[in-house]
Structures are given as C-alpha cells and as structure tokens.
Protein backbone atom coordinates (compact mmCIF):
# COMPACT_ATOMS: atom_id res chain seq x y z
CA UNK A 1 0.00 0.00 0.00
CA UNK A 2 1.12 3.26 -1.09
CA UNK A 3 1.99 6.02 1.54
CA UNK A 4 -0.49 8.84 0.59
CA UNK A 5 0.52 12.75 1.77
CA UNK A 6 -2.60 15.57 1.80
CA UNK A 7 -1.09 18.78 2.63
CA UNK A 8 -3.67 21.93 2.48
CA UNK A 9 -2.06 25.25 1.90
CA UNK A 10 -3.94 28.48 3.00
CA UNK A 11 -7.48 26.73 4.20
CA UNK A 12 -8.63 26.98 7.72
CA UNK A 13 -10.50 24.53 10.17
CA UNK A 14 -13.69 24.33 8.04
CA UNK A 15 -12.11 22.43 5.01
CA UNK A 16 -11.14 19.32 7.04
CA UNK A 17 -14.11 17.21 5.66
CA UNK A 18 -12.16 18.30 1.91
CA UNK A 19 -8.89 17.17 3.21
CA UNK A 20 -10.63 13.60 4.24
CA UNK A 21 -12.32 13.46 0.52
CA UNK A 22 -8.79 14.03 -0.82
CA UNK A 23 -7.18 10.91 1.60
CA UNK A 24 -10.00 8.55 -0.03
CA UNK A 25 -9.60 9.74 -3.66
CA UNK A 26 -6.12 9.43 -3.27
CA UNK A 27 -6.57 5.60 -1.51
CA UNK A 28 -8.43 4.17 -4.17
CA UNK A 29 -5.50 5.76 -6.43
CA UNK A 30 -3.18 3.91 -4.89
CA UNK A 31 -5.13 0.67 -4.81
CA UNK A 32 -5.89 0.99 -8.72
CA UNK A 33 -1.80 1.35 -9.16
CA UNK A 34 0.14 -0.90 -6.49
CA UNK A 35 3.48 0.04 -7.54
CA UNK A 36 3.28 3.45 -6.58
CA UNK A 37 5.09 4.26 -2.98
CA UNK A 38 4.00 7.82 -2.44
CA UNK A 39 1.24 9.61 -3.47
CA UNK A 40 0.61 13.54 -2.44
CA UNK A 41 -1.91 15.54 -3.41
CA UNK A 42 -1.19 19.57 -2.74
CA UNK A 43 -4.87 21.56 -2.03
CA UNK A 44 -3.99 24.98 -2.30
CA UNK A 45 -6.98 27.61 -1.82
CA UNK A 46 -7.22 30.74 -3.04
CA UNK A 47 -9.81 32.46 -0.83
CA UNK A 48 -10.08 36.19 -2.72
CA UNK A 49 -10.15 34.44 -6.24
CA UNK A 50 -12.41 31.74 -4.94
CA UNK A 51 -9.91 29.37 -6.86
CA UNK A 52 -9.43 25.88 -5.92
CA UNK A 53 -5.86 24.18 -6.84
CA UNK A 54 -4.88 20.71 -6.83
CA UNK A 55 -1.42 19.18 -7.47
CA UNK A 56 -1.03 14.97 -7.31
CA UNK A 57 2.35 13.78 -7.58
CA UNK A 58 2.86 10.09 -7.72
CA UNK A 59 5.77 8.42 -7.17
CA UNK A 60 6.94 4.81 -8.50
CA UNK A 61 10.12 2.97 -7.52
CA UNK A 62 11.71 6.18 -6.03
CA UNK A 63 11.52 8.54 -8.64
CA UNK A 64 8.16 11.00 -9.92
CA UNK A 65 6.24 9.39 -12.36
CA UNK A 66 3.47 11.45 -12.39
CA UNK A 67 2.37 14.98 -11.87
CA UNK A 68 -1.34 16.39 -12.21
CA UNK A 69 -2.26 19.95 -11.60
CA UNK A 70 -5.67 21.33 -11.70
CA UNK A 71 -7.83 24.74 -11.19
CA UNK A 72 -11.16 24.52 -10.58
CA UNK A 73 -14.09 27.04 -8.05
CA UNK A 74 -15.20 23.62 -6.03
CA UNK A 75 -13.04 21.48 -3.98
CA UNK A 76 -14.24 18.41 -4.53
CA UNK A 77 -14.56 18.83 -8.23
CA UNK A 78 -11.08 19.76 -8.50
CA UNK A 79 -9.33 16.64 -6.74
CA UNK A 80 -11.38 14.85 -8.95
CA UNK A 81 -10.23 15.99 -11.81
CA UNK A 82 -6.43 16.11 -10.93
CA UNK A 83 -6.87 12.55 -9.56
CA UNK A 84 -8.72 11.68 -13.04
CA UNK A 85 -5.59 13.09 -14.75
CA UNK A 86 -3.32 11.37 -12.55
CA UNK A 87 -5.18 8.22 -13.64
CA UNK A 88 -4.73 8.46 -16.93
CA UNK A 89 -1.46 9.32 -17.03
CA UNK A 90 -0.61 6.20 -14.90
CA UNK A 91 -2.40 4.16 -17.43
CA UNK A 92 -0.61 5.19 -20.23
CA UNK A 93 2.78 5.05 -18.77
CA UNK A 94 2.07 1.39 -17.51
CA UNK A 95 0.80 0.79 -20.85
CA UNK A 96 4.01 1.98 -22.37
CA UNK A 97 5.84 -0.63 -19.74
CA UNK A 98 3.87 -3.03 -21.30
CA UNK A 99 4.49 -3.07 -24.83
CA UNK A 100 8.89 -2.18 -24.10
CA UNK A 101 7.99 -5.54 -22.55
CA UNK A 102 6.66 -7.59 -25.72
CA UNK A 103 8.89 -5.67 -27.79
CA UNK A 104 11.79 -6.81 -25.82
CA UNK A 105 10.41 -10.40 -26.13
CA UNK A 106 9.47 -10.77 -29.51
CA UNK A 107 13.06 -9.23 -30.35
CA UNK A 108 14.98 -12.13 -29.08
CA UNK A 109 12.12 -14.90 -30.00
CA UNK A 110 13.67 -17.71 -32.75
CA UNK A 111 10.75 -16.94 -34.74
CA UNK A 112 12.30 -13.32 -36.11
C-alpha cells in the first residue's frame, strides 16, 4: 500500500471534511496502481479568487512518475479531476511498460 501525503495550503478549520475526501480519492489511487510508494496531493486555496488548486504527484520505484495539476471554483470537483488526470497518465505510462515488454520479447524470440 502506497503512503499517501494531503497537505492543504492556506485553508482553515472548516475544510477538514475536503482534506478527508482528498485521503480517499487518493486511496483508491493507490489501490488501482500498487506500484506506486508515495502519493501527495497539494490543495492549495485561493480564498479572494475563490480558486481551488490541486497538485497529485505520484511516485513509483523512487523517482516522480506522475504529476497532475488542476484549477477549478469547487473542492471536490477539483481533486477529482487532478486525480482523473493522474489516472490516466498512470495508465498510459504502464501501458508503455507493457508493450517495451513484448517488444523486448518478440526481439529475441527464434521466430524473427
């Protein structure tokens, strides 16, 4: 299981129950990827812009394989959609594994 980080920059007291959203997005996250270590996920708030902004940064066998970031006017809308980019990003680079993986095997098969 994947150590997972929420840090909250400029929010007060009342944006705890966004801060427990962002542990559970992040959980499932990890559970959809099990070879990533860390995940964060960076809330910043911008309270005179009413600006929300999330940052998830992944990391897989001790380096950064992914970073998301995301602006959005809701909270929950916007670690959503930086955990949905996160996602996808993860896909394609284990996707990518994948097929270095065939290629490497059908290189040295007898059959080419």
């Amino acid at each position: 299981m994947a150590n997972i980080e929420v840090t909250m920059r400029h929010s007060d007291v009342k944006i705890e129950a966004l801060k427990e959203y962002a542990q559970q997005r992040m959980e499932k996250l990890a559970a959809f990827f099990p070879k990533a270590q860390k995940v964060q996920i960076v809330i910043d708030v911008d309270v005179k812009k009413h600006v929300y902004m999330a940052e998830v940064i992944v990391h897989r066998l001790g380096a950064v394989a992914v970073g998301a970031k995301e602006f959005s006017a809701s909270g929950k809308s916007v670690v959503d959609a930086a955990a949905a980019r996160a996602e996808r990003q993860l896909r394609r680079l284990r996707t990518g594994y994948r097929k270095e993986r065939v290629r490497e095997a059908r290189k040295d098969s007898p059959r080419n």
